[in-house]
Protein backbone atom coordinates (compact mmCIF):
# COMPACT_ATOMS: atom_id res chain seq x y z
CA UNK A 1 0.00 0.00 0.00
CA UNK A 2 1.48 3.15 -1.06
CA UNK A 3 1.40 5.63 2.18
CA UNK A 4 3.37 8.85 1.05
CA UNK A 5 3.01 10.35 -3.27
CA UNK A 6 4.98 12.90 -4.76
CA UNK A 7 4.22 14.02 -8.37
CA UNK A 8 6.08 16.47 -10.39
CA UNK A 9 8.57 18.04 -7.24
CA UNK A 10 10.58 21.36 -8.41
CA UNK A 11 12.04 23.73 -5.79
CA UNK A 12 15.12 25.61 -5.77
CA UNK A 13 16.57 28.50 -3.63
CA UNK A 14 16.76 31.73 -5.76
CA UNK A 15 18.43 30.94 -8.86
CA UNK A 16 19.62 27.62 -7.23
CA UNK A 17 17.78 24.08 -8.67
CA UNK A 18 17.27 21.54 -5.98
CA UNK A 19 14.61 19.48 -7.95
CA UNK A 20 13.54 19.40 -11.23
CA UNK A 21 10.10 17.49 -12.30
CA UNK A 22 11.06 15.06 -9.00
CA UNK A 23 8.65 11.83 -8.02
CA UNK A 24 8.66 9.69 -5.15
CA UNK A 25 6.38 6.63 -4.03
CA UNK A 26 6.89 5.25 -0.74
CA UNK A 27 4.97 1.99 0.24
CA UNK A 28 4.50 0.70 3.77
CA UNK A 29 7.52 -1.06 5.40
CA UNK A 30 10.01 -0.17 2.68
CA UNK A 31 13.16 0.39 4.36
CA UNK A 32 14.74 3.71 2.14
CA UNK A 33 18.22 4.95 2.10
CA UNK A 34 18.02 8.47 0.93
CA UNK A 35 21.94 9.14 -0.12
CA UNK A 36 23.60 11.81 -2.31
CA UNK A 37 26.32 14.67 -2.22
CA UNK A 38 26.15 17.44 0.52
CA UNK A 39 24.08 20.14 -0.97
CA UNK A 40 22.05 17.94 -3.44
CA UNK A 41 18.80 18.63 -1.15
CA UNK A 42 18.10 15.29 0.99
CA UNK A 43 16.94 17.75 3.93
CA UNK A 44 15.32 19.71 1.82
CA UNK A 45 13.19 16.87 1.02
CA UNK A 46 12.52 16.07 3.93
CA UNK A 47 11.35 19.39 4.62
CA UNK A 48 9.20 19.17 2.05
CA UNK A 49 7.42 15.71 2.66
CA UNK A 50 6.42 17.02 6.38
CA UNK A 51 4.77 20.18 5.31
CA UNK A 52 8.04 22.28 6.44
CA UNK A 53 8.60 23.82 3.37
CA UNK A 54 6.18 24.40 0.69
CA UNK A 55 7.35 22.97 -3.47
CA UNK A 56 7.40 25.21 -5.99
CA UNK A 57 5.45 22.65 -8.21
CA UNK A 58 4.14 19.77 -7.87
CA UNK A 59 2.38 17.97 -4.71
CA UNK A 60 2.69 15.54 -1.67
CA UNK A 61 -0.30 13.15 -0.01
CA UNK A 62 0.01 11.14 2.37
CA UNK A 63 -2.16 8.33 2.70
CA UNK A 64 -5.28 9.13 5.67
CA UNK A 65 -4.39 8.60 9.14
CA UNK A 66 -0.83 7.91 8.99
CA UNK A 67 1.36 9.12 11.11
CA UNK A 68 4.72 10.39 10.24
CA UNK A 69 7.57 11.11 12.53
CA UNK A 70 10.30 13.50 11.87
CA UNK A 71 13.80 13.57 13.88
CA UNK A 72 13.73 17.07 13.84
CA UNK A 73 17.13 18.20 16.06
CA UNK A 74 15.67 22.05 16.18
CA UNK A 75 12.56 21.08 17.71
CA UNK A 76 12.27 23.36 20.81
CA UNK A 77 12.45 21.87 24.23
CA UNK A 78 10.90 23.51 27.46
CA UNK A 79 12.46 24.50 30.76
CA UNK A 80 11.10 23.00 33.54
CA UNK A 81 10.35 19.76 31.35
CA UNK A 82 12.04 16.43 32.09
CA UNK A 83 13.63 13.95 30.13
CA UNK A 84 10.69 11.53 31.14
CA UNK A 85 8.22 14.10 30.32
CA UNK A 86 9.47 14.83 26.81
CA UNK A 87 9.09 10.66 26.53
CA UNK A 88 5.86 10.66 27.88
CA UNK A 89 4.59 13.31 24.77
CA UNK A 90 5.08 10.74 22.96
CA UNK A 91 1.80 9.04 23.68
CA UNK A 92 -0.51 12.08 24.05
CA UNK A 93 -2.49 11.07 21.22
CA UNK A 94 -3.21 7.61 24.15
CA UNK A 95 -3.66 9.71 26.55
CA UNK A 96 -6.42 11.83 25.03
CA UNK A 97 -7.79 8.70 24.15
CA UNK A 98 -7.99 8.13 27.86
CA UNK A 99 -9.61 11.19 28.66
CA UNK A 100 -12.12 10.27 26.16
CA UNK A 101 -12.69 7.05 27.20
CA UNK A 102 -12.76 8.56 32.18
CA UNK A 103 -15.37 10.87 29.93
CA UNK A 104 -17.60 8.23 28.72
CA UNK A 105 -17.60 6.62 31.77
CA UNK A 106 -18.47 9.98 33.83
CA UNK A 107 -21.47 10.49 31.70
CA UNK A 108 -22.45 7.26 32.38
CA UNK A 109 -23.55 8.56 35.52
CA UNK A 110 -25.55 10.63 34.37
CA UNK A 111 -29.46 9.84 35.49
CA UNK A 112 -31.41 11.89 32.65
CA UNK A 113 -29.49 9.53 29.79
CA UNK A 114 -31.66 7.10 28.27
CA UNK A 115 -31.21 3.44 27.80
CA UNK A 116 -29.65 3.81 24.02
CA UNK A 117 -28.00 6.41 24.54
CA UNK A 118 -26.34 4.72 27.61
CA UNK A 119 -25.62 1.36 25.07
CA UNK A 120 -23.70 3.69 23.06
CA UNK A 121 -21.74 5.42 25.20
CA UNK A 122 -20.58 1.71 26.86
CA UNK A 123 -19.99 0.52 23.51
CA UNK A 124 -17.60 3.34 22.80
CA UNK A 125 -15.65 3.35 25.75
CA UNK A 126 -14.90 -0.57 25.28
CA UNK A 127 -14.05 -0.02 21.67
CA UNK A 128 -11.53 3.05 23.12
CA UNK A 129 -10.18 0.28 26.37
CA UNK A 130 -9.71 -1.93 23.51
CA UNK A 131 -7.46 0.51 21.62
CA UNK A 132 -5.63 1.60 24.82
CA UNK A 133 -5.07 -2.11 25.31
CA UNK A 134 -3.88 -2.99 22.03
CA UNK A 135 -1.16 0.12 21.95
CA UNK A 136 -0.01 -1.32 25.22
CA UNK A 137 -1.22 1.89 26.85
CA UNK A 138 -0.78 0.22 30.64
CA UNK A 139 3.22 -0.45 29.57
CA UNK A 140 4.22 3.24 28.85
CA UNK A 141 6.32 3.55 31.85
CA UNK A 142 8.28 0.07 30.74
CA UNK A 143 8.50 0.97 27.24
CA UNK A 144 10.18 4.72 28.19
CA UNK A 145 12.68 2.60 30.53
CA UNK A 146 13.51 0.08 27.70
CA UNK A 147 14.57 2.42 25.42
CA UNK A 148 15.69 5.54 27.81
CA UNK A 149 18.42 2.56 29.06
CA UNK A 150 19.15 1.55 25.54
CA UNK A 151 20.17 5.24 24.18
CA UNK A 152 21.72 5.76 27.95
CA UNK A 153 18.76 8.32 29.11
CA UNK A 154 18.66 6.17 32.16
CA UNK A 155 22.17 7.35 33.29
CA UNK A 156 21.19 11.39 32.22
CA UNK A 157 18.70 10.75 34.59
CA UNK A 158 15.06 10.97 33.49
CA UNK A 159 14.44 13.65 35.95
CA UNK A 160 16.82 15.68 34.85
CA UNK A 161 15.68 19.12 33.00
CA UNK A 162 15.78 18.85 29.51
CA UNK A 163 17.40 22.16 28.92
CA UNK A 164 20.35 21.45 30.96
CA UNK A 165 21.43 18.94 28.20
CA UNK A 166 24.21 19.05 25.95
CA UNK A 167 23.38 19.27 22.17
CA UNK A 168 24.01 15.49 21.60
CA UNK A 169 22.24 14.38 24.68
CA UNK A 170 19.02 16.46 23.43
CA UNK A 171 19.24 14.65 19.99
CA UNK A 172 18.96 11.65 21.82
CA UNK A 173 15.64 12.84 23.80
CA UNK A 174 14.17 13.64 20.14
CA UNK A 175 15.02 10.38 19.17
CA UNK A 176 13.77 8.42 22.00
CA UNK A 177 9.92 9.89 22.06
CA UNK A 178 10.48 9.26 18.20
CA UNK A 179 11.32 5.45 18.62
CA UNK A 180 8.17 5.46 21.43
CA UNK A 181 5.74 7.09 19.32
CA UNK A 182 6.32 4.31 16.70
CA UNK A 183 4.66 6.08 13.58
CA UNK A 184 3.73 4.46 10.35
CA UNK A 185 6.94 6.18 8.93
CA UNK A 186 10.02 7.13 10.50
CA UNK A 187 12.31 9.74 8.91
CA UNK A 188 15.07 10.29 10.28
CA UNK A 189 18.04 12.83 9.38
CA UNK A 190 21.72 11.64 9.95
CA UNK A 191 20.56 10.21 13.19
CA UNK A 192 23.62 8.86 14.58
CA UNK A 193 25.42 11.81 14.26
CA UNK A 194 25.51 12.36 18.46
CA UNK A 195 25.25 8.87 19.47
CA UNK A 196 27.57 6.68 20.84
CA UNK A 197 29.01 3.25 19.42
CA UNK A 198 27.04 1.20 21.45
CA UNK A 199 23.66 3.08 20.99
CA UNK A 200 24.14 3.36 17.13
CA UNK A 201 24.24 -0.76 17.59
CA UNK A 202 21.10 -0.55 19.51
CA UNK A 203 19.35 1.76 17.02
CA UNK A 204 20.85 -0.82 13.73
CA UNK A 205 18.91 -3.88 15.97
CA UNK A 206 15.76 -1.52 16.13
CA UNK A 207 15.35 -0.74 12.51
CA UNK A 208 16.63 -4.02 11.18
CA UNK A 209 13.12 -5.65 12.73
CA UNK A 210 10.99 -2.18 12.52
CA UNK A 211 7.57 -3.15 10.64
CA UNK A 212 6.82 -0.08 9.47
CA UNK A 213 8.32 1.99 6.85
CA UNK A 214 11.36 4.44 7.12
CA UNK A 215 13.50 6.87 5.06
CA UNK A 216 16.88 7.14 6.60
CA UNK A 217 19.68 9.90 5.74
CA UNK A 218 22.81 8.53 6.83
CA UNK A 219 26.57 9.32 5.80
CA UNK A 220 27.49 5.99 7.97
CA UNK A 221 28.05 3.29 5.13
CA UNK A 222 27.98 0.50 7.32
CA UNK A 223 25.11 1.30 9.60
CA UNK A 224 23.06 2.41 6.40
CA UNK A 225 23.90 -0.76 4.64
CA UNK A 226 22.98 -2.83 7.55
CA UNK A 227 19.30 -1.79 7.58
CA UNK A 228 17.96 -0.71 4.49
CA UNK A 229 16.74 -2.37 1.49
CA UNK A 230 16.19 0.19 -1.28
CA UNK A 231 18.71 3.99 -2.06
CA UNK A 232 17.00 6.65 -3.60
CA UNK A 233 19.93 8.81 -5.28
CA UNK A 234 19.86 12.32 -5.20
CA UNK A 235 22.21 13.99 -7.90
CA UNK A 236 21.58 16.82 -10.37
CA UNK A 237 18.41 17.40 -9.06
CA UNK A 238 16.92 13.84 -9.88
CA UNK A 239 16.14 11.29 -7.50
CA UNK A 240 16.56 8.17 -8.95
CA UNK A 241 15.27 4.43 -7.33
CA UNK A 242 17.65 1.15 -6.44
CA UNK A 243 16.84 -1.82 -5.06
CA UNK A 244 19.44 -3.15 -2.44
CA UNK A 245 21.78 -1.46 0.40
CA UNK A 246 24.24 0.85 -0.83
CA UNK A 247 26.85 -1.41 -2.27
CA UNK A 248 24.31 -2.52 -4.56
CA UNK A 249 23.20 0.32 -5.56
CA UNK A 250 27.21 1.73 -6.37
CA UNK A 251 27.47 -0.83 -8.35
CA UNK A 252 24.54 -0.12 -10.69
CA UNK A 253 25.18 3.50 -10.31
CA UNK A 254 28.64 3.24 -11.48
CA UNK A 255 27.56 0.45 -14.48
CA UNK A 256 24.88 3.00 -15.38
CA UNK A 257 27.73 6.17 -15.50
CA UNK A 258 29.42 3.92 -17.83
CA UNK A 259 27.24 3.17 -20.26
CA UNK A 260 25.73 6.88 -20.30
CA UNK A 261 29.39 7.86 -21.13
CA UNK A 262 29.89 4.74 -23.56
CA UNK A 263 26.63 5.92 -25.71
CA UNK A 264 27.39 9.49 -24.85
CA UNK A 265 30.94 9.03 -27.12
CA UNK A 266 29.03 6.90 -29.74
CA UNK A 267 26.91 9.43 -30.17
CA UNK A 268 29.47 12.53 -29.99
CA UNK A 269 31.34 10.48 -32.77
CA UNK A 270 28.34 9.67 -35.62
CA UNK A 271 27.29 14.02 -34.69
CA UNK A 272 30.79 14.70 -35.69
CA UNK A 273 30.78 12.04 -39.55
CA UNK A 274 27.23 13.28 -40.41
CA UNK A 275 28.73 17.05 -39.59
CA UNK A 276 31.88 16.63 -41.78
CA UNK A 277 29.58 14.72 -44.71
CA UNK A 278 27.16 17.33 -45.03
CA UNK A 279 29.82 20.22 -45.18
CA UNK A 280 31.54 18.04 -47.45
CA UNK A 281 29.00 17.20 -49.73
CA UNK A 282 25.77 20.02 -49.35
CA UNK A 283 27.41 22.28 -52.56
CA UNK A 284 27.67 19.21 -55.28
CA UNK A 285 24.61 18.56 -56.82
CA UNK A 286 25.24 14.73 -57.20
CA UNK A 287 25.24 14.38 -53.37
CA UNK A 288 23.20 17.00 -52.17
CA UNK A 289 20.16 15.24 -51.50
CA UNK A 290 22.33 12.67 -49.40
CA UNK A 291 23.56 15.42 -47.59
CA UNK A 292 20.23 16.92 -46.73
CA UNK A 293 19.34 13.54 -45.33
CA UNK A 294 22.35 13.62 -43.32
CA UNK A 295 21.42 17.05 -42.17
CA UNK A 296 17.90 15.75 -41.41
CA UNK A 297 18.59 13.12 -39.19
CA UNK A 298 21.09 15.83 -37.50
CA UNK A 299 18.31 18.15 -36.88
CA UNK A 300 15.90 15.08 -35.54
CA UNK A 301 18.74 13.70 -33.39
CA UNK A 302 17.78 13.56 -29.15
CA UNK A 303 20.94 14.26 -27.75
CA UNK A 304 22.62 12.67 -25.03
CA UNK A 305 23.51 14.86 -22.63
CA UNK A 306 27.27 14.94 -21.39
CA UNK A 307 26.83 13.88 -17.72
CA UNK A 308 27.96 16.52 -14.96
CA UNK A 309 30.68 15.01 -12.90
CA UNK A 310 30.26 16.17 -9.34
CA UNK A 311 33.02 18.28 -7.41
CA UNK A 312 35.11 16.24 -5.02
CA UNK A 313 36.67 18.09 -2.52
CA UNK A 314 40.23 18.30 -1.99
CA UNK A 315 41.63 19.04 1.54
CA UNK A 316 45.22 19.94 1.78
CA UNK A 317 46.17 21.70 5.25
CA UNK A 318 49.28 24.39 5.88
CA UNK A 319 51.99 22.81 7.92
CA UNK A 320 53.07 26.10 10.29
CA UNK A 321 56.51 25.85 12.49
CA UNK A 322 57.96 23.65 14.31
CA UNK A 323 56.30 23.52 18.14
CA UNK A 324 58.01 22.26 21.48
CA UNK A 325 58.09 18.76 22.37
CA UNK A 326 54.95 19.48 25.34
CA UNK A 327 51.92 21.03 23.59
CA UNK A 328 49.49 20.32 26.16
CA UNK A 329 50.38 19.59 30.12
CA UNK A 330 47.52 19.73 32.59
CA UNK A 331 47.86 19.62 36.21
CA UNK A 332 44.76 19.01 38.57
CA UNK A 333 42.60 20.84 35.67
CA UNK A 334 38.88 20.59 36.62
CA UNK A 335 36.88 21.72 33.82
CA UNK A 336 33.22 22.28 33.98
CA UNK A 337 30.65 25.48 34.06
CA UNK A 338 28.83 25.73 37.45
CA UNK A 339 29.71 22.10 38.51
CA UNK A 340 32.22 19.93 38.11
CA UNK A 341 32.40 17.72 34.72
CA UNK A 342 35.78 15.81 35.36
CA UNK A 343 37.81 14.36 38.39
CA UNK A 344 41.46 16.53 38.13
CA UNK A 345 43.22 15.67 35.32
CA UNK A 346 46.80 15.31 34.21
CA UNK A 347 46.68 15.28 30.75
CA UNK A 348 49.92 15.39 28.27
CA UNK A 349 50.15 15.66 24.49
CA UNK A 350 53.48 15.48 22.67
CA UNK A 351 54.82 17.16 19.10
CA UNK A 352 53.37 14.69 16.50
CA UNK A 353 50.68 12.88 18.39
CA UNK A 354 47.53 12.28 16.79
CA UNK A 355 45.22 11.84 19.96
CA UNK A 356 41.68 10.58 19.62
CA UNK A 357 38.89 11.55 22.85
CA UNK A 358 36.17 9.15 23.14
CA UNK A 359 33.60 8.43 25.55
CA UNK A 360 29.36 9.14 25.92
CA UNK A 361 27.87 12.19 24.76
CA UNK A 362 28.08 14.81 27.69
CA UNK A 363 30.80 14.04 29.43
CA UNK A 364 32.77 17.14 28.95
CA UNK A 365 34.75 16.18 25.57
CA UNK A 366 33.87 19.56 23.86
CA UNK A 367 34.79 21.35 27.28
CA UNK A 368 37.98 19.97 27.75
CA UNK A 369 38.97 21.06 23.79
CA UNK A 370 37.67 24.73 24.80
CA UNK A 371 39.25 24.69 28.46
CA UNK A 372 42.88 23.51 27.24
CA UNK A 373 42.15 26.37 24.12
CA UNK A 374 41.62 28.87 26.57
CA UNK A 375 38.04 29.37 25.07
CA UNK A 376 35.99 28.94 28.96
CA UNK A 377 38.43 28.79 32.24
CA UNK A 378 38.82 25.69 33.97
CA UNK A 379 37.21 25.32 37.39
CA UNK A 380 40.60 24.26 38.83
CA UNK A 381 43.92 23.51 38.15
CA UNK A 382 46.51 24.80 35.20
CA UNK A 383 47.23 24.35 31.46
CA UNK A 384 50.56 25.02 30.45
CA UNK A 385 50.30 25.98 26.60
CA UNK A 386 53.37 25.64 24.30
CA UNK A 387 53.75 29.12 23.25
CA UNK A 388 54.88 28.40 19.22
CA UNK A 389 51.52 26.41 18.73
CA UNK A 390 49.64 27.65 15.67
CA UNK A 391 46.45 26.01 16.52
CA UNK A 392 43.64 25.36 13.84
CA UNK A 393 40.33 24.96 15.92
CA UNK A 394 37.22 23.09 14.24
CA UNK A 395 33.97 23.11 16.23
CA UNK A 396 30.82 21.02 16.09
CA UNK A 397 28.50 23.28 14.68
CA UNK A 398 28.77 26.66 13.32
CA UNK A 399 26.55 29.59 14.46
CA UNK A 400 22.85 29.94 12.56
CA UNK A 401 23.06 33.00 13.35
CA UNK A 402 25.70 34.02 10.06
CA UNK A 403 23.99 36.22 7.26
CA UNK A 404 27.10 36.48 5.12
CA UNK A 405 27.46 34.28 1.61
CA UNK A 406 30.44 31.89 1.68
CA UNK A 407 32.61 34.37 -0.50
CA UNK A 408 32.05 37.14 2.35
CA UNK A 409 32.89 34.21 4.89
CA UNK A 410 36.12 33.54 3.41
CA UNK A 411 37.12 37.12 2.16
CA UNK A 412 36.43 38.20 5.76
CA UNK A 413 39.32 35.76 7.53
CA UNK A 414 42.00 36.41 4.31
CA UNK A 415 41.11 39.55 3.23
CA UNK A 416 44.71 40.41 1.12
CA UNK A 417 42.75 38.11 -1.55
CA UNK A 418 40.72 38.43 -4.56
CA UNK A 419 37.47 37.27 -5.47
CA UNK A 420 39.52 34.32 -7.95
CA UNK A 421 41.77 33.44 -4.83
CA UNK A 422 38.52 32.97 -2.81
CA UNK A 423 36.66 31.20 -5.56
CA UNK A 424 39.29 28.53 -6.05
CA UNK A 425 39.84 27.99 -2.48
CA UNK A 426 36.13 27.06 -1.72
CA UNK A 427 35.72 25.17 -5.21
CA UNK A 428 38.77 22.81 -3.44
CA UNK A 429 36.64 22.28 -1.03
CA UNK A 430 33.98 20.85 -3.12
CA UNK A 431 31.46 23.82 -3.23
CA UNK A 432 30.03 24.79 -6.84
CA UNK A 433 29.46 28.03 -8.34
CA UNK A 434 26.13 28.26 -6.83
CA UNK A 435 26.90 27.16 -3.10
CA UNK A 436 29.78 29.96 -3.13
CA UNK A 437 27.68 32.54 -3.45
CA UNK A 438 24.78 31.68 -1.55
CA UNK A 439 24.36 32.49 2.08
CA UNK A 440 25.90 30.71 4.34
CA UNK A 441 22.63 29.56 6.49
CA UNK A 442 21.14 28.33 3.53
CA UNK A 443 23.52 25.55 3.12
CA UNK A 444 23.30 21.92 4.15
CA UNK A 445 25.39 20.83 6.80
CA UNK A 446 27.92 19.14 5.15
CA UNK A 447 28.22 22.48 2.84
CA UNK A 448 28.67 24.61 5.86
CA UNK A 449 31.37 22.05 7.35
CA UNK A 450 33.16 22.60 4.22
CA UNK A 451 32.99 26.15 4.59
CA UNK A 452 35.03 26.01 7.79
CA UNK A 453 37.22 23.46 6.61
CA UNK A 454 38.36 25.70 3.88
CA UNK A 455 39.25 28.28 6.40
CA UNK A 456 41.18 25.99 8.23
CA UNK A 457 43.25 24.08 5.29
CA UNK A 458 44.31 28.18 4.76
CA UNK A 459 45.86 29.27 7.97
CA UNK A 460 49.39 27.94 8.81
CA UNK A 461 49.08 25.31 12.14
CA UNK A 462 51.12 22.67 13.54
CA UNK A 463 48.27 21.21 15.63
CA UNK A 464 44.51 20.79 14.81
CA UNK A 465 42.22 20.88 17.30
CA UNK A 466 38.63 18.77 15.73
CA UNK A 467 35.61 18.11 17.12
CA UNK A 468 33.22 15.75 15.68
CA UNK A 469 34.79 17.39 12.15
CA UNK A 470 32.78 14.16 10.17
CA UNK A 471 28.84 14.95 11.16
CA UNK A 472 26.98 16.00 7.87
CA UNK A 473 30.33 15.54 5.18
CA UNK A 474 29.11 12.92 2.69
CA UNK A 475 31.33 9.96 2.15
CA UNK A 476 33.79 11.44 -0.67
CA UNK A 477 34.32 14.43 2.30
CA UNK A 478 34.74 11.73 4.92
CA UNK A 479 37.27 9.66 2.70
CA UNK A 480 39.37 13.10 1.28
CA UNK A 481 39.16 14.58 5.22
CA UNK A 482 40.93 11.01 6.48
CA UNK A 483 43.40 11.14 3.98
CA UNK A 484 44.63 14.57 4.26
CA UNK A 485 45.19 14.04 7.84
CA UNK A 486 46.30 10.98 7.66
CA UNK A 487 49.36 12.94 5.29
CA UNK A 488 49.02 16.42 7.64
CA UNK A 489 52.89 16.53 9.59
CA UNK A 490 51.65 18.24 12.48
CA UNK A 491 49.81 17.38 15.55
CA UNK A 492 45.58 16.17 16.06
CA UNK A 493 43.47 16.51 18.56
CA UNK A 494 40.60 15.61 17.80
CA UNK A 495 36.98 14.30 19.21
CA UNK A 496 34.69 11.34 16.64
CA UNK A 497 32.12 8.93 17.06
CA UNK A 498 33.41 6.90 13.79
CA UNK A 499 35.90 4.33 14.41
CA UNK A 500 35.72 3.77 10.36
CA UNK A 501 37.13 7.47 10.76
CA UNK A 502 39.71 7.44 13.29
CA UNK A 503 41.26 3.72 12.83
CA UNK A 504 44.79 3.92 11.21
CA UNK A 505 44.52 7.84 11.80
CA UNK A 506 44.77 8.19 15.51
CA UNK A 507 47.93 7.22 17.60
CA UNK A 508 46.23 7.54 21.08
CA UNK A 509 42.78 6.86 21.74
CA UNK A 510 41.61 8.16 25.68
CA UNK A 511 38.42 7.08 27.14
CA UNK A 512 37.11 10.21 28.67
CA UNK A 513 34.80 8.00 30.83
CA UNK A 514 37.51 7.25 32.71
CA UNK A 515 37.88 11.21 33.90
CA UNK A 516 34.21 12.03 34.43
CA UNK A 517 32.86 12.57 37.48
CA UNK A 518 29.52 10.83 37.31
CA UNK A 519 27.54 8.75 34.46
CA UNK A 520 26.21 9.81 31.53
C-alpha cells in the first residue's frame, strides 16, 4: 500500500535548482536509504514531505491517518520539562484517548441519559479500552525505561531538566519519544550523528526488525547498509530508485555512468561524420540530396547529454613551524561550568601525536577542547600551553546566526585576496558556483562544514584541534578529510564517534569515561 506520493517536485533557492520534475512513491515497510552529495537537497526533502517547506510545483499526499515522525534536532524543548516528560509526549495522542474514554464513563452517571444512549456510550468506551489495550497503553512507563536505558537516558537521569542537556544528549531525547511514538513512517536525518558506538548498535537492531516503513539519511556506510533495502539517489536534481543497500546500488550507479558515457561518445562520434559529410558534400549537386538527409537526421537527433561530474573536494592543510616537544600539560585541571564535569586531570600531548577523545555524549569532551584552548576557564587547576603552537580549531556546529554568503565568509578571515583566490579555495573544497555565493545559512550541513574546513586548510598550524569534524560531510568528504590528515605533519586533537574514521589515523585513543565525574 502506497502511504506517502509525490508528483512532479521542483524547488530551488533563488536561482539555485534543488529538484527538477522530481517523483517519489513510498509503500508501507520499505526500508529507504536516501543518499547523495552534501548540498544535493536530501533535507530539503525532507522538509518538504512534512509540510516544512512548501514545493514550488508539484504535490505531496500522504495516505489518511498515517502518522509520520520527523527527527527534527531544532525542535524546541521547554524548561522545567524532564527527560521523562518529553518521553511521555510521545503518547498524548493515548492519553487523550484516555480522557475520552474517564469521559464516557463519567457520563455514564448521568441519570437523565436514556437506555440507548447509555448502550452507546458503553460501547464506545470498550471499543476506546480496547485501543488503549492494544497500543499497550498500561506499559508506557516500561516501554520509556527500555529504550531511555538503551540510548543511555537512564544514566542522564530521566528527571533531569531537559534544557540542561548538551546538544548530543538532546538529539537523543528527540530520538527516544520518536522510537516510542512508533509512527507508520520514520524519517530520520543523519541520526547517529551524536550517538555513541554502542547506541548506534542498539538503534541498527531496532530498525533491522521495525515493521513499518522508514526513510533514513545517513553518511554511515555501514550502519546504512545494515538496515535498508532500497537507495533513492539524489544527484543533479533527480532522485533516482535502487533496489538493495548501498553497495548494490554503487554498483549499478557506477555500471549506469558507464554506459551513459559509452553511448554518450558513440553518439558525440556519428554528430561529428554526419557534420563533416554534409559540409563536405551540401554544394555538389550529385550528393546534395544525401547530404540533406544527413542534415535531417542531425536536426531530428535527441541528444545525449554529457553527464555533470560532481566536485570532489580536496583538503590539503598548511603545515606552520615547528612547536616544542609538550603542547598540552595539565595539572589538577577541573573543567566544567557551574559544577564539576571531570575528576582533576593530568593530561599530556606530545609534538606529533595524533590523539583521539572518546567516551558518551556529555561528558565534557567539547569542554575539555575549549578549556585547554583557553576558550571557557577551567574550574581548577593549570594548562601550560606551548607558546609556538599555531592552533587550527574546528567546532561542532557553526553559528545559525551568520547572514554572510560563503565568498564574504572567506574574504572576511584572508582579506589580502581576490574574489579568484577565494573562488578557487572554496571550489577545493567541493562547493560549486552556486553554493559559493549563496548564504551561508542556507547551506546543508555538510556544505557549511566545508565552509570552515576551507578556512582551516588556509591558515598555517602545527596542531589541529577537531571536534566531531565528520557529522553532515558525505562519504567522498569523509574519505578526502581522512586522507589529508592521515598525510598532515603536524599534531591532532581531535573528538569522533566513527571508528571507520579514526582507525589507522589516531595514535592515542583516551576514554574520557575514565575522567568524568559521574555517568552519563
Amino acid at each position: 500500500m502506497s502511504i506517502l506520493n509525490v508528483e512532479h517536485l521542483t524547488h530551488g533557492f533563488g536561482d539555485r535548482q534543488i529538484f527538477d520534475d522530481v517523483s517519489f512513491r513510498l509503500l508501507s515497510g520499505e526500508h529507504i536509504g536516501l543518499v547523495g552529495a552534501n548540498g544535493e537537497g536530501k533535507s530539503t526533502f525532507m522538509n518538504i514531505i512534512t509540510g516544512k517547506l512548501s514545493p514550488d510545483e508539484g504535490k505531496v499526499e500522504w495516505s489518511k491517518r498515517v502518522r509520520a515522525g520527523y527527527l527534527d534536532q531544532h525542535t524546541v524543548l521547554t524548561k522545567g520539562q524532564t527527560v521523562r516528560d518529553v518521553l511521555k509526549t510521545a503518547f498524548d495522542y493515548l492519553f487523550e484517548m484516555e480522557q475520552e474514554m474517564n469521559d464516557l464513563y463519567m457520563s455514564m452517571g448521568d441519570p437523565d441519559v436514556d437506555e440507548n444512549t447509555m448502550n452507546a456510550r458503553m460501547e464506545e468506551a470498550g471499543t476506546l479500552q480496547d485501543l488503549l489495550t492494544a497500543h499497550d497503553f498500561y506499559m508506557i512507563d516500561a516501554k520509556i525505561d527500555e529504550v531511555a536505558r538503551a540510548l543511555g537516558l537512564t544514566d542522564l537521569g530521566l528527571d533531569r531538566d531537559v534544557t540542561e542537556l548538551s546538544g548530543g544528549q538532546r538529539t537523543k531525547v528527540l530520538l527516544a519519544k520518536l522510537l516510542l511514538e512508533k509512527p507508520e513512517i520514520l524519517l530520520l536525518d543523519e541520526p547517529t550523528n551524536y550517538l555513541d558506538r554502542e547506541h548506534i548498535v542498539w538503534l541498527q537492531r531496532y530498525l533491522q526488525n521495525y515493521e513499518n516503513a522508514f526513510i533514513l539519511i545517513s553518511h554511515d556506510i555501514p550502519f546504512l547498509n545494515s538496515v535498508i533495502n532500497l537507495i533513492y539517489h539524489m544527484e543533479n536534481h533527480k532522485l533516482d530508485r535502487y533496489v538493495g543497500d548501498y553497495d548494490d546500488f554503487i554498483k549499478v550507479y557506477e555500471m549506469r555512468k558507464a554506459q551513459h558515457e559509452a553511448a554518450y561518445q558513440k553518439q558525440q562520434q556519428e554528430i561529428a561524420q554526419l557534420k563533416d559529410f554534409v559540409a563536405r558534400n551540401k554544394a555538389r549537386i550529385s550528393t546534395r540530396n544525401m547530404a540533406m538527409s544527413r542534415q535531417k537526421k542531425l536536426d531530428n537527433m535527441e541528444l545525449i547529454e554529457k553527464q555533470v561530474e560532481r566536485v570532489k573536494p580536496e583538503f590539503d592543510f598548511h603545515l606552520g613551524r615547528t612547536p616544542g616537544r609538550f603542547l598540552f600539560e595539565t595539572k589538577g585541571l577541573v573543567i566544567g561550568y557551574d559544577t564539576p564535569l571531570s575528576k582533576p586531570l593530568d593530561f599530556v600531548m606530545e609534538r606529533k601525536e595524533k590523539v583521539l577523545l572518546t567516551g558518551a555524549n556529555g561528558i565534557g569532551k567539547t569542554t575539555l577542547l575549549k578549556s585547554l584552548l583557553g576558550l571557557i576557564p577551567p574550574l581548577e587547576g593549570q594548562i601550560e600551553k606551548d607558546p609556538y603552537m599555531q592552533i587550527g580549531y574546528f567546532e561542532q556546529e557553526m553559528s545559525q546566526d551568520v547572514d554572510t554568503t560563503c565568498i564574504e565568509e572567506i574574504w572576511n578571515e584572508f582579506p589580502s585576496w581576490d574574489q579568484r583566490e577565494v573562488r578557487a579555495a572554496l571550489a577545493r573544497c567541493g562547493l560549486t558556483s552556486k553554493h559559493i555565493e549563496s548564504r551561508i545559512r542556507v547551506l546543508s550541513g555538510g556544505e557549511q562544514a566545508k565552509v570552515r574546513l576551507c578556512k582551516l586548510m588556509n591558515r598555517d598550524s602545527n596542531i589541529l584541534v577537531l571536534d566531531e569534524p565528520t557529522n553532515h560531510l558525505d562519504v567522498d568528504a569523509k574519505d578526502e578529510l581522512k586522507r589529508a590528515l592521515m598525510e598532515y605533519n603536524g599534531s591532532i586533537l581531535m573528538v569522533c564517534h566513527e571508528p571507520e574514521f579514526y582507525e589507522g589515523l589516531a595514535t592515542r585513543v583516551i576514554d574520557c569515561s575514565r575522567w568524568t565525574t559521574k555517568l552519563v
